[in-house]
Protein backbone atom coordinates (compact mmCIF):
# COMPACT_ATOMS: atom_id res chain seq x y z
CA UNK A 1 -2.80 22.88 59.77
CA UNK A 2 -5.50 21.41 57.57
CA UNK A 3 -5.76 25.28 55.75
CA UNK A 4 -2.15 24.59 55.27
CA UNK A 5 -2.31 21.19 53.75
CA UNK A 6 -4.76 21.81 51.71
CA UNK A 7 -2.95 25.22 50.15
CA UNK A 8 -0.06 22.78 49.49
CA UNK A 9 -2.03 20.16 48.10
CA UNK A 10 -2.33 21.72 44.35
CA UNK A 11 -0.91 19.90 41.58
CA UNK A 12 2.12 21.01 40.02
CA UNK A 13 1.77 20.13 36.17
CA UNK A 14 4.26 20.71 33.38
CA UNK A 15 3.56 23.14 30.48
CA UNK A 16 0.94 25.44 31.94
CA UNK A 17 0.42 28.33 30.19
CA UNK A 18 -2.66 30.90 30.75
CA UNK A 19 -3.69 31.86 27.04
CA UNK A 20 -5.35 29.03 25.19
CA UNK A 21 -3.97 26.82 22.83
CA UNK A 22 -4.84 27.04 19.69
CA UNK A 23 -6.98 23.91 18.45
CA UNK A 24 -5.42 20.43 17.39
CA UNK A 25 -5.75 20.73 13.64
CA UNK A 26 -3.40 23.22 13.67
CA UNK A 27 -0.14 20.59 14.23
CA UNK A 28 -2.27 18.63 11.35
CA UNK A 29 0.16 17.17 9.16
CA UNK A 30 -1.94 16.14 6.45
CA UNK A 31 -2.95 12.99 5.26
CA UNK A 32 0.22 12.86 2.83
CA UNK A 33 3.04 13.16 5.60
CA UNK A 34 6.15 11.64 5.81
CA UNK A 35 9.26 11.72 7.44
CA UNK A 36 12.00 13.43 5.86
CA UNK A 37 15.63 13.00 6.70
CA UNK A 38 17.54 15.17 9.00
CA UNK A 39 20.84 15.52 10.41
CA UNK A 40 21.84 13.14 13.15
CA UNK A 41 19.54 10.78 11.91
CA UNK A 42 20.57 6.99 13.01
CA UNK A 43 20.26 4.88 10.19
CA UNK A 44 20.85 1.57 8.57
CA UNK A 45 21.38 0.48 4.81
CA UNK A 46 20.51 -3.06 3.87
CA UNK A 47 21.42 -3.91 0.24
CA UNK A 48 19.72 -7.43 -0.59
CA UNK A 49 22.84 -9.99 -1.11
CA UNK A 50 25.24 -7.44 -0.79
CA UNK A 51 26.68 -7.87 2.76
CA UNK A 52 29.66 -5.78 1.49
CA UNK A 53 27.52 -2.76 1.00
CA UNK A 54 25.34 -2.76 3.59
CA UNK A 55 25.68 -1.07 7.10
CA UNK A 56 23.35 -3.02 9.77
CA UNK A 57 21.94 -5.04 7.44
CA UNK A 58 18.33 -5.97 8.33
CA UNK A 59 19.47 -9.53 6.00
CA UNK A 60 22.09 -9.95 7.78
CA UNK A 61 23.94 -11.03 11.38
CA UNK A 62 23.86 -8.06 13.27
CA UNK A 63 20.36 -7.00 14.35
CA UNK A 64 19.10 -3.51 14.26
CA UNK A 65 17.47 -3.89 17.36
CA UNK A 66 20.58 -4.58 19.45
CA UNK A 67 23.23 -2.26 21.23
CA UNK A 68 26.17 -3.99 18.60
CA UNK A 69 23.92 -3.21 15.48
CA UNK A 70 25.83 -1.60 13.11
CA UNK A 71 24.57 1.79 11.66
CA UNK A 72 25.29 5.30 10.29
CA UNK A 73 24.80 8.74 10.92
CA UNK A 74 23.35 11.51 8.77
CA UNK A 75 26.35 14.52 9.31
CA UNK A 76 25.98 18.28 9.84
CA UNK A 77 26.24 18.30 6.00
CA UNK A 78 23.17 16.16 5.49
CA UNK A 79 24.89 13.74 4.23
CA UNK A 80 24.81 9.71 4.69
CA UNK A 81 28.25 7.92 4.17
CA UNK A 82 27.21 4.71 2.24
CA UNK A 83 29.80 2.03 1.41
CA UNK A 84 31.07 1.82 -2.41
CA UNK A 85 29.07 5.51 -2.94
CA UNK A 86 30.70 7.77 -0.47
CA UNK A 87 28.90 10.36 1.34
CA UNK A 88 25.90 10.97 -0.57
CA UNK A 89 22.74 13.98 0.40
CA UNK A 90 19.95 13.10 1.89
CA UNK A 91 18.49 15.63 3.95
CA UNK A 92 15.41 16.70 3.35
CA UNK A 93 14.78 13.52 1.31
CA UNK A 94 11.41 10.51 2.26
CA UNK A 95 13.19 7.45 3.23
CA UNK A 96 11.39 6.09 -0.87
CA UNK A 97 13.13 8.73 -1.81
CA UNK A 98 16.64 8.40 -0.80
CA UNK A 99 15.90 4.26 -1.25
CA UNK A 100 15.35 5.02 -5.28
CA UNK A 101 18.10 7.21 -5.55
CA UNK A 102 21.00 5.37 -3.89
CA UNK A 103 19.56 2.55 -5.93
CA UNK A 104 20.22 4.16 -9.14
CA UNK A 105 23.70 4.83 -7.97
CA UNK A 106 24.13 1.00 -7.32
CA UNK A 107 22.78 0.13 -10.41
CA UNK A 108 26.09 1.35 -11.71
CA UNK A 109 28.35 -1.66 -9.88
CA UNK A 110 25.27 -4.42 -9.19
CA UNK A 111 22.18 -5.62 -11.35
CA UNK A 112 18.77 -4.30 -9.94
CA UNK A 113 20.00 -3.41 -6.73
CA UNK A 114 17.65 -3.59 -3.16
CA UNK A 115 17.98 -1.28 -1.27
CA UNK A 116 16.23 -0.27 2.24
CA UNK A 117 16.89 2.31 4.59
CA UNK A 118 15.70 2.02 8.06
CA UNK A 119 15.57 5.25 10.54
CA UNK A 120 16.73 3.95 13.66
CA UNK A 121 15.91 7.20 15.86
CA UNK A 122 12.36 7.84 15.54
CA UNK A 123 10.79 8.57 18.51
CA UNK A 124 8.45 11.00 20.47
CA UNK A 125 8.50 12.03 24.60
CA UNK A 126 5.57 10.78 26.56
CA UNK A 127 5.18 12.02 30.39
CA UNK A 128 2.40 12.73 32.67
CA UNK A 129 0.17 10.49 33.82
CA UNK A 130 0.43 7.09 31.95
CA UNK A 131 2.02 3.70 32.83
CA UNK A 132 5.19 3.85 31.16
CA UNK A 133 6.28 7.38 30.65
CA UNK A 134 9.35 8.37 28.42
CA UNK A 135 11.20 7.95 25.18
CA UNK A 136 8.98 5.63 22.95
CA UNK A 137 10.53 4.60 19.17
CA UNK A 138 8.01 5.17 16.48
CA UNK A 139 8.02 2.28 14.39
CA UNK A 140 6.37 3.23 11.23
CA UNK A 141 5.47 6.70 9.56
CA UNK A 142 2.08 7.44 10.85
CA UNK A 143 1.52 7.12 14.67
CA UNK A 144 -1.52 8.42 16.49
CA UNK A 145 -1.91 9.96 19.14
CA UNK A 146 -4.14 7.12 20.97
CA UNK A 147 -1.83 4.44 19.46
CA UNK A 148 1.25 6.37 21.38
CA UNK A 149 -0.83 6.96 24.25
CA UNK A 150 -1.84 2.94 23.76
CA UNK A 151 2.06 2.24 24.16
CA UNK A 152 2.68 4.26 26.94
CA UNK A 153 0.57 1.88 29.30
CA UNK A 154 -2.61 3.79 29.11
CA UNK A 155 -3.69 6.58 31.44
CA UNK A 156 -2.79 6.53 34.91
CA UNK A 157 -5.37 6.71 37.66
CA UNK A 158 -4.77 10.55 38.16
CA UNK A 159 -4.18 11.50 34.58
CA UNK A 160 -6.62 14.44 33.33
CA UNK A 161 -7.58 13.22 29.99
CA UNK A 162 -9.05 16.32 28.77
CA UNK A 163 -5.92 18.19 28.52
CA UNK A 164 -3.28 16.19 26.97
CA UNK A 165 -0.98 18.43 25.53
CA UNK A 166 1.16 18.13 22.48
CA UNK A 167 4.24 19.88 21.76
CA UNK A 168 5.85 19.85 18.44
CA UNK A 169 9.32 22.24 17.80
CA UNK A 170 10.03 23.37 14.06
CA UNK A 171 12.04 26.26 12.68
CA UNK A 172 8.97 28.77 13.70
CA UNK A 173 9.52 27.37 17.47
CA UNK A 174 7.28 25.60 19.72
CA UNK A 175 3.60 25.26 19.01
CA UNK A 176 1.26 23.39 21.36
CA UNK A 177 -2.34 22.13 21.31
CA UNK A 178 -4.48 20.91 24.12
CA UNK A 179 -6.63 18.00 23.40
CA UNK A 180 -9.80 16.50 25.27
CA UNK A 181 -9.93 12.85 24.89
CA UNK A 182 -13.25 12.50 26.73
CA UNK A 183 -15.46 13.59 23.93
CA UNK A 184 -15.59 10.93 21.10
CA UNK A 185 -17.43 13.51 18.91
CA UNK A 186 -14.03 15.41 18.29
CA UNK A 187 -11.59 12.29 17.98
CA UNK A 188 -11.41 11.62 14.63
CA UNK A 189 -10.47 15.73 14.42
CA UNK A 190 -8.20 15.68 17.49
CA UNK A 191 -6.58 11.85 17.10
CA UNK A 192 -3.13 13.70 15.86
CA UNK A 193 -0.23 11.53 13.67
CA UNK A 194 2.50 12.50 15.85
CA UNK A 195 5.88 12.93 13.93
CA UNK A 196 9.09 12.17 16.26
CA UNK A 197 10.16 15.03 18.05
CA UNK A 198 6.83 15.41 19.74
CA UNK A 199 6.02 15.93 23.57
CA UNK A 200 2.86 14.51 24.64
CA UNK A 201 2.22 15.67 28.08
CA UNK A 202 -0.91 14.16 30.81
CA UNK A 203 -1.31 16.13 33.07
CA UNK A 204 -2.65 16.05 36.99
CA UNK A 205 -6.10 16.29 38.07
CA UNK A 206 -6.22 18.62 40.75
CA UNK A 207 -6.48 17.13 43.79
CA UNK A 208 -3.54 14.23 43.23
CA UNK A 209 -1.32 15.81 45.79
CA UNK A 210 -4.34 16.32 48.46
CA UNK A 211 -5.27 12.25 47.95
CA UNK A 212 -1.93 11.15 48.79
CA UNK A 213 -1.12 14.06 51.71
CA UNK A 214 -4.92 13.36 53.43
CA UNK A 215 -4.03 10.58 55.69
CA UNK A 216 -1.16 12.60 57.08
CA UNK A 217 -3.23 15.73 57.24
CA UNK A 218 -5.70 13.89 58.56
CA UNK A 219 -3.91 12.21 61.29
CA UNK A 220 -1.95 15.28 62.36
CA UNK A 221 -5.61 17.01 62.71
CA UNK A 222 -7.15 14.25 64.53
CA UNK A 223 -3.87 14.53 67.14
CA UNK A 224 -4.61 18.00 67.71
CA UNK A 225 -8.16 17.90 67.88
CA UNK A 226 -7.38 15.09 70.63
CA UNK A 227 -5.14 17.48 72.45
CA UNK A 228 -7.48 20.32 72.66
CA UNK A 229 -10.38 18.73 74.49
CA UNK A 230 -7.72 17.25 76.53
CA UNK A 231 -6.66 20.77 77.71
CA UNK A 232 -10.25 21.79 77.56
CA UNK A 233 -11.43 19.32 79.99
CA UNK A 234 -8.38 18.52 82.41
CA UNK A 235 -6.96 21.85 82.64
């Protein structure tokens, strides 16, 4: 029985694969990255003074932050509906981007319009072995790996922090990288930005599953232990 709990006892992790992973720099993005707009992006338009022509306004009532915050969708087209313009292209587009064009539209009804888009759905997977695992909202463009890691609650007690995993999906698929966090040598090199749309994955040490079946296993073996020199000696 102790053979058999200790056979069960192996960690099931997520995203094992037996080939290496190719090394961190190559999900680099570059110290120039920045979003670009895609479809179903959540967004809101906040025109400075110009309730009228703003959707979620961060100047005005309705918070962006809240469930009854107003906001817009990028469509299948790639295109943002924006009030007084019409459906206007964006995909593809930096959020400066699309701000200094829509402006130059509005420059045609208001004086020196203000205009700033917000992307309300940016946000990367964390699960594994930290404190608060699951959908985290990436507030600004450039988010590192520690500093998502940081928001997740930090490492659980089991996590095996030298082989995080991070999986990023583009139009050539999946790619992964596996990244030790133990070695401060390699962190500037393996400290990823990680763009939303990324999994970051801790995994188990081996052994989790043993730790928390052991007092069982241990108990049960101790029973029958007690039972054979029972029989040994009084039968």
């Amino acid at each position: 029985m102790l053979v058999l709990g200790l056979l069960s006892s192996c960690t099931q992790n997520l995203f094992t694969t037996k080939k290496p992973l190719p090394a961190a720099s190559t999900l680099d993005v570059g110290s120039g990255y920045q979003y670009r707009l895609r479809q179903d992006d959540i967004m809101t338009i906040s025109v400075w003074d110009h309730e009228e022509l703003s959707v979620g306004s961060i100047y005005g009532h309705y918070s962006v932050n809240e469930n009854e915050g107003k906001w817009t969708k990028v469509d299948s087209q790639g295109n943002l509906n924006v009030p007084k313009v019409g459906s206007y292209h964006v995909e593809g587009l930096t959020v400066p981007e699309a701000e200094e064009l829509l402006e130059k539209v509005l420059g045609k009804w208001i004086v020196s319009p203000q205009l700033t888009l917000k992307v309300l759905n940016m946000e990367t997977t964390v699960l594994g072995e930290v404190g608060i695992p699951g959908k985290q909202r990436l507030e600004k463009e450039r988010n590192t790996l520690v500093e998502v890691l940081g928001k997740a609650g930090d490492f659980g007690v089991y996590a095996d922090k030298r082989h995080v995993k991070v999986l990023r999906q583009n139009a050539a698929g999946t790619q992964a990288t596996e990244i030790d966090l133990t070695q401060l040598s390699s962190f500037e090199r393996n400290n990823l930005v990680i763009v939303p749309g990324d999994v970051v994955y801790v995994p188990s040490k081996n052994g989790k599953q043993f730790d928390r079946k052991a007092p069982s296993v241990l108990g049960i073996a101790s029973i029958v232990s007690t039972i054979l020199i029972f029989t040994r000696f009084f039968l």
